[in-house]
C-alpha atoms as a PDB file:
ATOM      1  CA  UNK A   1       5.988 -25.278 -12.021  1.00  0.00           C
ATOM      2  CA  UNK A   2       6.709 -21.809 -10.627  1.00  0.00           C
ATOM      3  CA  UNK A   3       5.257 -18.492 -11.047  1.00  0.00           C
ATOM      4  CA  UNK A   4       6.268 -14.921 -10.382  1.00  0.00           C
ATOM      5  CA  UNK A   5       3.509 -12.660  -8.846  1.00  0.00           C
ATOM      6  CA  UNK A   6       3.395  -9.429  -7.925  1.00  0.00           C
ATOM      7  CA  UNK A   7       1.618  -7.714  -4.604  1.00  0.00           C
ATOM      8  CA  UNK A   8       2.306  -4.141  -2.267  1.00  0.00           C
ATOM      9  CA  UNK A   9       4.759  -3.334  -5.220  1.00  0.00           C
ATOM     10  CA  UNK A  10       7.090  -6.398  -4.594  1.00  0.00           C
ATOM     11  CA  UNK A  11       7.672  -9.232  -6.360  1.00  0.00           C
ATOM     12  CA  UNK A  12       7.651 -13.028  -5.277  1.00  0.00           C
ATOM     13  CA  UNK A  13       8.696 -16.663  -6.580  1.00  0.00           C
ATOM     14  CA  UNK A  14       6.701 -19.267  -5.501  1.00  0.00           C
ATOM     15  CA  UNK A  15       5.421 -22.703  -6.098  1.00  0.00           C
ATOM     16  CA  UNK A  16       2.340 -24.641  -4.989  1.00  0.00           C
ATOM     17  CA  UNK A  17       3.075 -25.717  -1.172  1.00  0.00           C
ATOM     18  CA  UNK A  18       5.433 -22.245  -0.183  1.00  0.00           C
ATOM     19  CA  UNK A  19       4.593 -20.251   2.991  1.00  0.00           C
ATOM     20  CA  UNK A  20       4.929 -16.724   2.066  1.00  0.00           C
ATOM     21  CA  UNK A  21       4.649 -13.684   3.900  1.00  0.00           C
ATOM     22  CA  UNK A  22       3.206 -10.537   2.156  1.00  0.00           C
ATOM     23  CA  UNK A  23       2.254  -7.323   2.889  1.00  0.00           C
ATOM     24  CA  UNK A  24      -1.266  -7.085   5.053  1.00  0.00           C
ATOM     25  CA  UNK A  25      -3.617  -8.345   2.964  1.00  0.00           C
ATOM     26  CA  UNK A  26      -8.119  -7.628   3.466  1.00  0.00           C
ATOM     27  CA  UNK A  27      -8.860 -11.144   4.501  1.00  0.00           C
ATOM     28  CA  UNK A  28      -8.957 -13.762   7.406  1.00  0.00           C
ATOM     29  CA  UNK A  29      -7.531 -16.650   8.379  1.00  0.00           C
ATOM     30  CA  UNK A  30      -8.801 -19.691   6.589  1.00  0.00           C
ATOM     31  CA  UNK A  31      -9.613 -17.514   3.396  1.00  0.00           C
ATOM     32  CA  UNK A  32      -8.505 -18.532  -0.463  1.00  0.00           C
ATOM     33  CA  UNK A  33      -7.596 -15.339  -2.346  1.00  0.00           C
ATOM     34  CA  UNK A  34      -5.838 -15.056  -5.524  1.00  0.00           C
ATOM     35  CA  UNK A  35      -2.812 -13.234  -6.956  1.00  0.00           C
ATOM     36  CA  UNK A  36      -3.848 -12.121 -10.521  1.00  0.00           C
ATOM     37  CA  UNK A  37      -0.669 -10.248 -11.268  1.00  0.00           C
ATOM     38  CA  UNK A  38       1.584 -12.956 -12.709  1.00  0.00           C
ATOM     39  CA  UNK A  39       4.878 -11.565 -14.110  1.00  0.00           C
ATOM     40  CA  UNK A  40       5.668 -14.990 -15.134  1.00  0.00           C
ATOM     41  CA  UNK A  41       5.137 -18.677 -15.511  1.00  0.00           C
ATOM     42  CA  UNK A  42       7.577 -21.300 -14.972  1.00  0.00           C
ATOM     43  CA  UNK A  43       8.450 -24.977 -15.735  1.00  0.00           C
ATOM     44  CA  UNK A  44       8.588 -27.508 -19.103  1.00  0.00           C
ATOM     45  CA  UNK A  45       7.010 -24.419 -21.323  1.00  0.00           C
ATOM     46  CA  UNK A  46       8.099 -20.695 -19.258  1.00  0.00           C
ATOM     47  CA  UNK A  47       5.589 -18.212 -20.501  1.00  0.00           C
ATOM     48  CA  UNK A  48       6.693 -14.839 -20.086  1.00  0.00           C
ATOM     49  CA  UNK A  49       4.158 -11.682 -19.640  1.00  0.00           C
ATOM     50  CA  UNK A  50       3.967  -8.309 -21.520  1.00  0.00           C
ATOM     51  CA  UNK A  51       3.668  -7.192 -18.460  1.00  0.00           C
ATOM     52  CA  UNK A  52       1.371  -9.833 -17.107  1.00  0.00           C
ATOM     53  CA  UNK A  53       0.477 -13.307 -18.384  1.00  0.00           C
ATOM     54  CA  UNK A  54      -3.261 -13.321 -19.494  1.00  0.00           C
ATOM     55  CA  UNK A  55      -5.448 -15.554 -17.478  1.00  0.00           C
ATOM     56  CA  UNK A  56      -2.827 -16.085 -15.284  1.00  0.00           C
ATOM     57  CA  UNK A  57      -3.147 -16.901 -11.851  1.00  0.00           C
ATOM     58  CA  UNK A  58      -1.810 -18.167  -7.902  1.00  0.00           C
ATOM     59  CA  UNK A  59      -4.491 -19.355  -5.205  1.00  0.00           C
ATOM     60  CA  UNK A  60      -3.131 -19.274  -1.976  1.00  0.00           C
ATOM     61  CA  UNK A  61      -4.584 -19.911   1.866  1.00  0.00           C
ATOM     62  CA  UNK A  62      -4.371 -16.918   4.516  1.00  0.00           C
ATOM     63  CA  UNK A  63      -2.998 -18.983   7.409  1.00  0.00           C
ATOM     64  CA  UNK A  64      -2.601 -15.797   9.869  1.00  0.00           C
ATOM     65  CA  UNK A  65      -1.939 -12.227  10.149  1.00  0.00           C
ATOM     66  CA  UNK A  66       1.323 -11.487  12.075  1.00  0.00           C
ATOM     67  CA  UNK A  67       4.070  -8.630  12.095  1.00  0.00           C
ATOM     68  CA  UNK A  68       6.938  -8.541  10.660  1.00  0.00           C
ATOM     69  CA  UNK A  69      10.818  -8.307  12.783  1.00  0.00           C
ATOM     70  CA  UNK A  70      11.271  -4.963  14.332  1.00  0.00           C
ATOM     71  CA  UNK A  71      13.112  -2.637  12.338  1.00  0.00           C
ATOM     72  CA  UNK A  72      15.237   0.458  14.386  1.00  0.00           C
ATOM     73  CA  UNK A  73      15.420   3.203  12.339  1.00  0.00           C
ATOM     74  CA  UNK A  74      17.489   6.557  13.428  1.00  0.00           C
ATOM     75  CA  UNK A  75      16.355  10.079  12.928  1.00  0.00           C
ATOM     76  CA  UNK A  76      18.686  13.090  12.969  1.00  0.00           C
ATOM     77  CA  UNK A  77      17.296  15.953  12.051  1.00  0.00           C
ATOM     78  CA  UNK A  78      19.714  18.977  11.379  1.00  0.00           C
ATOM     79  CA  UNK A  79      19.924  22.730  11.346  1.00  0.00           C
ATOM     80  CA  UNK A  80      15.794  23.937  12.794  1.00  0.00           C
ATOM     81  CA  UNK A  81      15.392  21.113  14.311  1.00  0.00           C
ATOM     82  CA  UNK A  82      18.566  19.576  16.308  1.00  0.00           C
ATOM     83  CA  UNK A  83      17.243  16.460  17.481  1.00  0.00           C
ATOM     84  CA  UNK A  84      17.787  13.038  17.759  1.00  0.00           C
ATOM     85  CA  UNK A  85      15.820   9.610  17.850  1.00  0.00           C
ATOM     86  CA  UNK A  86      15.535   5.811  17.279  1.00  0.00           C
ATOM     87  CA  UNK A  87      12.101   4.563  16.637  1.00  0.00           C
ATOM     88  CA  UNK A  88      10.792   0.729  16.196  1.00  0.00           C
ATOM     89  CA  UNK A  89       8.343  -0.476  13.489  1.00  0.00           C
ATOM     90  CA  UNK A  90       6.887  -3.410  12.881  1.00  0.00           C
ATOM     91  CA  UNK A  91       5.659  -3.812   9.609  1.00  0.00           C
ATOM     92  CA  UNK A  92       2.119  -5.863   9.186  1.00  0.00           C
ATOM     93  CA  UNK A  93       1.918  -9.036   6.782  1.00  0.00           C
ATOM     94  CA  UNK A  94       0.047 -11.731   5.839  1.00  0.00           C
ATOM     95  CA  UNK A  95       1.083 -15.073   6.000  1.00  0.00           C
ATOM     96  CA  UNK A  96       0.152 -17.195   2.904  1.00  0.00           C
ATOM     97  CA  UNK A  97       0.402 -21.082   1.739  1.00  0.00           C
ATOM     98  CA  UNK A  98       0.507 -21.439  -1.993  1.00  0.00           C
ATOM     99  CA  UNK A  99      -2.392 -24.057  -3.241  1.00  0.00           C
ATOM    100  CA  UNK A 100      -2.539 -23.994  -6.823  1.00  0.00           C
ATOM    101  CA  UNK A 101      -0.656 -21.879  -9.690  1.00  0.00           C
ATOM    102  CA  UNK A 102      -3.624 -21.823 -12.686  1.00  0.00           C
ATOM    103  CA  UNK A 103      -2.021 -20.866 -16.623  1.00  0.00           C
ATOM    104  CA  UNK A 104      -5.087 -19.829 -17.410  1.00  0.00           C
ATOM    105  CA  UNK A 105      -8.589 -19.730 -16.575  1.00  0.00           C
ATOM    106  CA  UNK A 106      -8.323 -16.970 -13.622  1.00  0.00           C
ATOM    107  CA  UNK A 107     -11.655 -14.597 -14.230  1.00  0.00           C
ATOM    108  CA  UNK A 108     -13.369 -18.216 -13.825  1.00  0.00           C
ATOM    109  CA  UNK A 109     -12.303 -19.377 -10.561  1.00  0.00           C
ATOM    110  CA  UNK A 110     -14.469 -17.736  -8.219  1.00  0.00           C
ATOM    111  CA  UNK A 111     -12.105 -16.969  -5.965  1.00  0.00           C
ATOM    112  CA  UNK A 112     -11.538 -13.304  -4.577  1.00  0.00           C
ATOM    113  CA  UNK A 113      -8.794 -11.088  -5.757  1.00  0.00           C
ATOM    114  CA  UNK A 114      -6.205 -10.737  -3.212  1.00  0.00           C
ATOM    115  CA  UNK A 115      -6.472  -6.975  -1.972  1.00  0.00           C
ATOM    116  CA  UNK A 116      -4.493  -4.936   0.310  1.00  0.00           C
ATOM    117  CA  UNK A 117      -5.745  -4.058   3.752  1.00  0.00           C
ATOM    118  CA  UNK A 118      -4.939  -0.209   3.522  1.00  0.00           C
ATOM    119  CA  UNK A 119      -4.862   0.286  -0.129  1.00  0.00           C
ATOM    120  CA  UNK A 120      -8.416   0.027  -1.695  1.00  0.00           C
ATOM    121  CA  UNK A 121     -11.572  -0.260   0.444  1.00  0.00           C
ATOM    122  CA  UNK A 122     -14.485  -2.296  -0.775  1.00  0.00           C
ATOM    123  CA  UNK A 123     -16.602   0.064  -1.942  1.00  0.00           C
ATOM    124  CA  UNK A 124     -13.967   1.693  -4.334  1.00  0.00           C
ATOM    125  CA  UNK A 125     -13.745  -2.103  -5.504  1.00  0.00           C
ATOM    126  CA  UNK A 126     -17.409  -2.064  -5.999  1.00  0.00           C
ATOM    127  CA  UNK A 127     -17.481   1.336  -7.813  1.00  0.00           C
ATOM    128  CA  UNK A 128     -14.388   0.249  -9.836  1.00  0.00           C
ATOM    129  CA  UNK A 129     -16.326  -2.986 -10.977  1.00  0.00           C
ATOM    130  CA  UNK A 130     -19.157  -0.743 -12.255  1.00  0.00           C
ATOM    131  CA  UNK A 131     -18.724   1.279 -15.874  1.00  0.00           C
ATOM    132  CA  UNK A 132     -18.447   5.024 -16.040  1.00  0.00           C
ATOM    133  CA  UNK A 133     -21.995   6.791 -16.940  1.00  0.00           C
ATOM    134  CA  UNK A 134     -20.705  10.043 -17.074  1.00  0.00           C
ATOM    135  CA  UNK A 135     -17.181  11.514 -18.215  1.00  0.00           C
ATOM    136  CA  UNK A 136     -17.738  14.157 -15.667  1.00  0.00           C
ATOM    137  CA  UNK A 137     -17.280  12.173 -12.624  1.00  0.00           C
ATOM    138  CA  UNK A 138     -13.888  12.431 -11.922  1.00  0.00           C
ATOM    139  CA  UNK A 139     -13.617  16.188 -12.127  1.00  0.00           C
ATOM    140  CA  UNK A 140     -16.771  16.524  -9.825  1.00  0.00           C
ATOM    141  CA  UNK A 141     -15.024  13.926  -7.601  1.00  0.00           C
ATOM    142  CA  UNK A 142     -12.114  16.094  -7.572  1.00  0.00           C
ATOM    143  CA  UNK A 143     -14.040  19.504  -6.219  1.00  0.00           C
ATOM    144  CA  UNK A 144     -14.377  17.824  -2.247  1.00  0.00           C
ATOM    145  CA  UNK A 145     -10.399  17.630  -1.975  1.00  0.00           C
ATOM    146  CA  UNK A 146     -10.102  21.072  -2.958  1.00  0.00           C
ATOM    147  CA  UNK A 147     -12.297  22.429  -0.815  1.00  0.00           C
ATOM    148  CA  UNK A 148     -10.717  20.755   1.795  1.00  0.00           C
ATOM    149  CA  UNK A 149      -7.337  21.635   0.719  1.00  0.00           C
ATOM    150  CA  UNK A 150      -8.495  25.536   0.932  1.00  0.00           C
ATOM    151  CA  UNK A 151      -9.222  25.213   4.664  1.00  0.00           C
ATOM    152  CA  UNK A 152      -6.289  23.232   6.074  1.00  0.00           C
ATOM    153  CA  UNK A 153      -2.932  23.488   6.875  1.00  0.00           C
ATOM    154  CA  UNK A 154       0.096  24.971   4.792  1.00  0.00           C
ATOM    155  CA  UNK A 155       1.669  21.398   4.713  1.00  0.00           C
ATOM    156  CA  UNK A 156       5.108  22.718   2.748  1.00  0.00           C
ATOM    157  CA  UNK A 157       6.182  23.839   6.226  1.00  0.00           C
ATOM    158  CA  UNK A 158       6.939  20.076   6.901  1.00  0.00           C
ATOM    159  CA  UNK A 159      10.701  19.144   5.638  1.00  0.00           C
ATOM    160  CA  UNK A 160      10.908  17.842   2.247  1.00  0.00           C
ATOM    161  CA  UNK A 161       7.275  19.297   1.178  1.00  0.00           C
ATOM    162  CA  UNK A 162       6.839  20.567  -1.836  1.00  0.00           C
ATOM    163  CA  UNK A 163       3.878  21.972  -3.623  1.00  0.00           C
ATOM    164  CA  UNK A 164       4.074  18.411  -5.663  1.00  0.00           C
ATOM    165  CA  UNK A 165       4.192  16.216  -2.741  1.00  0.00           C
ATOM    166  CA  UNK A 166       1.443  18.814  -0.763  1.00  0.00           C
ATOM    167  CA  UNK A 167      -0.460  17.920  -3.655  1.00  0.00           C
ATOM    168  CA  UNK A 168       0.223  14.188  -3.524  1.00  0.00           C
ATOM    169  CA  UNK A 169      -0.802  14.565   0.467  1.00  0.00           C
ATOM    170  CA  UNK A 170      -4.235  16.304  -0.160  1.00  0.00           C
ATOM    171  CA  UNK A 171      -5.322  13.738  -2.481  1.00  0.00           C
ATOM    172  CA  UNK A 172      -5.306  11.204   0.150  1.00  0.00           C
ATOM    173  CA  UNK A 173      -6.892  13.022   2.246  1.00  0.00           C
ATOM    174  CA  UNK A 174      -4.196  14.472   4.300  1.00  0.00           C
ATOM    175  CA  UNK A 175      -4.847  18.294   5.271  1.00  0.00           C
ATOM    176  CA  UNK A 176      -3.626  19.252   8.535  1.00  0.00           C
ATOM    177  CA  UNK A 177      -0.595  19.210  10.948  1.00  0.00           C
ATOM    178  CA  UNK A 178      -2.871  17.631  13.219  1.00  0.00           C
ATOM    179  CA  UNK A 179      -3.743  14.442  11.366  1.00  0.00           C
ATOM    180  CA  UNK A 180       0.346  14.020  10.588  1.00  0.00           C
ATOM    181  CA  UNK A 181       0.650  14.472  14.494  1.00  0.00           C
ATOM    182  CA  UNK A 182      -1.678  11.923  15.127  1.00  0.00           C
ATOM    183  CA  UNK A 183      -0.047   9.196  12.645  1.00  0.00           C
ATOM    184  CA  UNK A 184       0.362   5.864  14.466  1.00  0.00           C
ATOM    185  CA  UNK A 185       3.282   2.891  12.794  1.00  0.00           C
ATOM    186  CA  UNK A 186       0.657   1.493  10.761  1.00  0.00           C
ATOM    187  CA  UNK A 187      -0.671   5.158   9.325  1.00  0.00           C
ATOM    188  CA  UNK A 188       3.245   5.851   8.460  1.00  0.00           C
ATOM    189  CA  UNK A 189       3.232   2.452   6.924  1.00  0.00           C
ATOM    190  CA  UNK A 190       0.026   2.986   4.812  1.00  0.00           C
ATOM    191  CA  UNK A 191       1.193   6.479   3.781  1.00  0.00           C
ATOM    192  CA  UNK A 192       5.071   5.716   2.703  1.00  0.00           C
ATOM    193  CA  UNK A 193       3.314   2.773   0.042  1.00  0.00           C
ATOM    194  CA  UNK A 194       1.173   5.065  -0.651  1.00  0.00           C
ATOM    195  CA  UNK A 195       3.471   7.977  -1.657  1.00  0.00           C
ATOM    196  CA  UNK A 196       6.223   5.689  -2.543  1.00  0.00           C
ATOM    197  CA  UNK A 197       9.063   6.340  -0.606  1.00  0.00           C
ATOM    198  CA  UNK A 198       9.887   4.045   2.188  1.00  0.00           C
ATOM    199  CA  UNK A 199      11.098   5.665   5.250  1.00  0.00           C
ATOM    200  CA  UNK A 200      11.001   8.986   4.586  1.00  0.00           C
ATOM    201  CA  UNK A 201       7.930  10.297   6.988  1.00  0.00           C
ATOM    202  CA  UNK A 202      10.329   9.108   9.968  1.00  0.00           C
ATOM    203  CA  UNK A 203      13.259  10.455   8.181  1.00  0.00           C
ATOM    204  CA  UNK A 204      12.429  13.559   8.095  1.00  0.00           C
ATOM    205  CA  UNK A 205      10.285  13.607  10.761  1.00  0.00           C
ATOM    206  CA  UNK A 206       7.309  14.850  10.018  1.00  0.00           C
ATOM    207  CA  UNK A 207       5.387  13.979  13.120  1.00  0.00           C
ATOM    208  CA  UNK A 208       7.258  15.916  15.457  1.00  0.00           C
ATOM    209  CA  UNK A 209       7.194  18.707  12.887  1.00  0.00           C
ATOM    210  CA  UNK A 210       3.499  18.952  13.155  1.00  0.00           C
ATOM    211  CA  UNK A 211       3.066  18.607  16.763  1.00  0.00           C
ATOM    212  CA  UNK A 212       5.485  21.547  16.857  1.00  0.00           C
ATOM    213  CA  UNK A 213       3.856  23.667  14.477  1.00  0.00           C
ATOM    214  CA  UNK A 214       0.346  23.178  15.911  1.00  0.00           C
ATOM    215  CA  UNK A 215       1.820  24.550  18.975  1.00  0.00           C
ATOM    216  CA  UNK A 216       2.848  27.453  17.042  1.00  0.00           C
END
């Protein structure tokens, strides 16, 4: 039997007994999470989801955290800024062994939900787990990053910024040239999945941008 999960917007095949490596997952070595979006379930009887099996589930066992192979990626950045660069990542994952594939039965096992390390924190788990009292919340939720917004930097200066993607920016809570500036691998990491475009931060090169326009 096989099933076909999804986690950090990739897909995987995998039976019971695979190593996998994921994107970083919140969790330690020795841990059992589980993967509760199942795309589909292999074997005698394939069951396919619309878009994810129901009670559908994959248990796995965090054996470490390690990084990824280091990918070179070359900048060239034309016209204003006539520069060139090469610049390493290393992306950081989680390395998994599959222990059981369940059909059904998931919201029972009492195993935690596998969660990415820079995606959703655990109090916005804990708030998510708890219903809405008032309809008004999100709007008054919205007011902070505004206000914020108002007294930072005019991020469509940065190549490839639009007033969509400024938008986009300020809802994660990305304001200034000087937080861009101070981006480390992992914060370009967290912010291309997060934005959903891979690569382009050190494509267009937005971190020397800032430094340069905080220097005025």
């Amino acid at each position: 039997m096989f099933a076909v999960l999804k986690t950090g917007g990739k897909q995987y095949k995998v039976s019971s007994g695979d190593l996998l490596r994921v994107e970083k997952l919140a969790a330690d070595a020795g841990e059992k999470v589980q993967f509760n979006e199942i795309l589909m379930l292999g074997g005698d009887a394939p069951v396919v989801g619309a878009p994810l099996v129901e009670g559908a589930a994959v248990q796995a066992e965090v054996v470490d955290q390690v990084k990824g192979d280091k990918v070179i990626n070359f900048v060239k950045r034309r016209r204003k800024h006539g520069s060139q660069r090469t610049r390493g990542h290393r992306q950081q994952l989680t390395l998994l062994r599959v222990t059981e594939i369940l059909a059904k039965g998931a919201d029972k096992s009492g195993v935690k939900a596998a969660i990415g390390a820079g995606s959703v924190s655990a109090t916005a788990v804990a708030a998510a787990a708890k219903p809405a009292k008032k309809a008004a919340a999100p709007k008054a939720a919205a007011k902070p990053a505004a206000k914020a917004a108002a007294g930072g930097d005019d991020l469509k200066k940065l190549s490839g910024v639009g007033p969509a993607l400024e938008k986009k920016l300020h809802e994660n809570g990305v304001t200034t040239f000087a937080q861009i500036a101070a981006w480390t691998d992992a914060d370009v990491a967290d912010m291309d999945e997060k934005l959903s475009f891979k690569g382009r931060i050190e494509r267009e090169g937005w971190i020397a941008q800032a430094a340069e326009l905080i220097k005025g």
